[in-house]
Protein backbone atom coordinates (compact mmCIF):
# COMPACT_ATOMS: atom_id res chain seq x y z
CA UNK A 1 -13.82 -15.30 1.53
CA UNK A 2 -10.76 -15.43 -1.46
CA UNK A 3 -12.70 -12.11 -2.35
CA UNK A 4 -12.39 -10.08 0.57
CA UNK A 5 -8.43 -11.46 0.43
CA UNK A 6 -8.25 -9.91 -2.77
CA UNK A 7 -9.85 -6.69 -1.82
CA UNK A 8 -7.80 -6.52 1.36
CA UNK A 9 -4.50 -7.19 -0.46
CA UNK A 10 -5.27 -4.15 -3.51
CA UNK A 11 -5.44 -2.00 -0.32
CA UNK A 12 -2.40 -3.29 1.14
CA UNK A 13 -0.78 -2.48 -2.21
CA UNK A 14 -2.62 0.83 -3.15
CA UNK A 15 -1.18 2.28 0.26
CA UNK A 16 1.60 0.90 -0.12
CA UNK A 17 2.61 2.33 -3.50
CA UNK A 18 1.45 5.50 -1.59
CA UNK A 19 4.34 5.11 0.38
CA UNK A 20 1.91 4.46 3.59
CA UNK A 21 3.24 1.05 4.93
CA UNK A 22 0.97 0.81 7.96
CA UNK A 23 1.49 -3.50 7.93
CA UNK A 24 4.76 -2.46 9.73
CA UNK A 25 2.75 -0.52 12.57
CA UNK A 26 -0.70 -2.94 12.60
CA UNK A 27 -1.29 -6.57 12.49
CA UNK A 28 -4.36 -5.59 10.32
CA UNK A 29 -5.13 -2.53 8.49
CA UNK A 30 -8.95 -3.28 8.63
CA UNK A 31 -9.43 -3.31 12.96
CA UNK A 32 -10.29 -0.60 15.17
CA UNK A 33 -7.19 1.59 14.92
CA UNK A 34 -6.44 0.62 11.26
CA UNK A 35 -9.87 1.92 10.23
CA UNK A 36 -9.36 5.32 12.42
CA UNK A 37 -6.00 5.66 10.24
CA UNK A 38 -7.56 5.21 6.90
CA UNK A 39 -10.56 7.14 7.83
CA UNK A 40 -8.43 10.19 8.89
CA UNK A 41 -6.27 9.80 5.73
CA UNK A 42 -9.50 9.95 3.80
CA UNK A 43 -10.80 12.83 5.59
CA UNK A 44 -7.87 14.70 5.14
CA UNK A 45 -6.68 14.56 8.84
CA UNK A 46 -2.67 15.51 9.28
CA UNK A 47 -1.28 12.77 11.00
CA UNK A 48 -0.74 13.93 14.23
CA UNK A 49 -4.60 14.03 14.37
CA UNK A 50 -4.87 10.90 13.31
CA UNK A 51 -2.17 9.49 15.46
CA UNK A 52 -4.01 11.75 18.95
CA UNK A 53 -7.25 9.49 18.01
CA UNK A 54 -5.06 6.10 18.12
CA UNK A 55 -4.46 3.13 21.06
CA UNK A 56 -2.29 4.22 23.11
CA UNK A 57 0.20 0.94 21.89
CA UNK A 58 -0.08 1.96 18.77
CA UNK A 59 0.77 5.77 19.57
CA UNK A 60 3.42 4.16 20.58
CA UNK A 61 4.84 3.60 17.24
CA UNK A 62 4.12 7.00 16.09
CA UNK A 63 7.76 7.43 14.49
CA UNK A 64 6.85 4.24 12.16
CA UNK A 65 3.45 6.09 11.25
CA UNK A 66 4.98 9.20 10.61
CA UNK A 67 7.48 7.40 8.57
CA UNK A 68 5.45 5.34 6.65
């Protein structure tokens, strides 16, 4: 379990230091929507794309996304 912590956290911190802070828009990075966010960064989605294929409570916070 301390593992996956670990692995979680150098994610947190390797987005982060990408200037993508998406802790301030999710409670976790690694659930539904947080996965369709990293998946369209990885894919090389813009992020209105990626923000179209969100919840709609988290399209909510769109301004935070596009900020982050």
């Amino acid at each position: 379990m301390q593992k996956r912590t670990d692995i979680k956290n150098v994610a947190h911190a390797i987005l982060a230091s990408e200037m993508f802070h998406l802790n301030d828009v999710l409670t976790d990075i690694f659930g539904k929507n947080g996965i369709i966010i990293l998946s369209g960064i990885s894919s090389g989605k813009n992020v209105d794309q990626i923000i179209e294929s969100l919840s709609p409570n988290v399209r909510k916070k769109s301004d935070k996304i596009r900020g982050s």
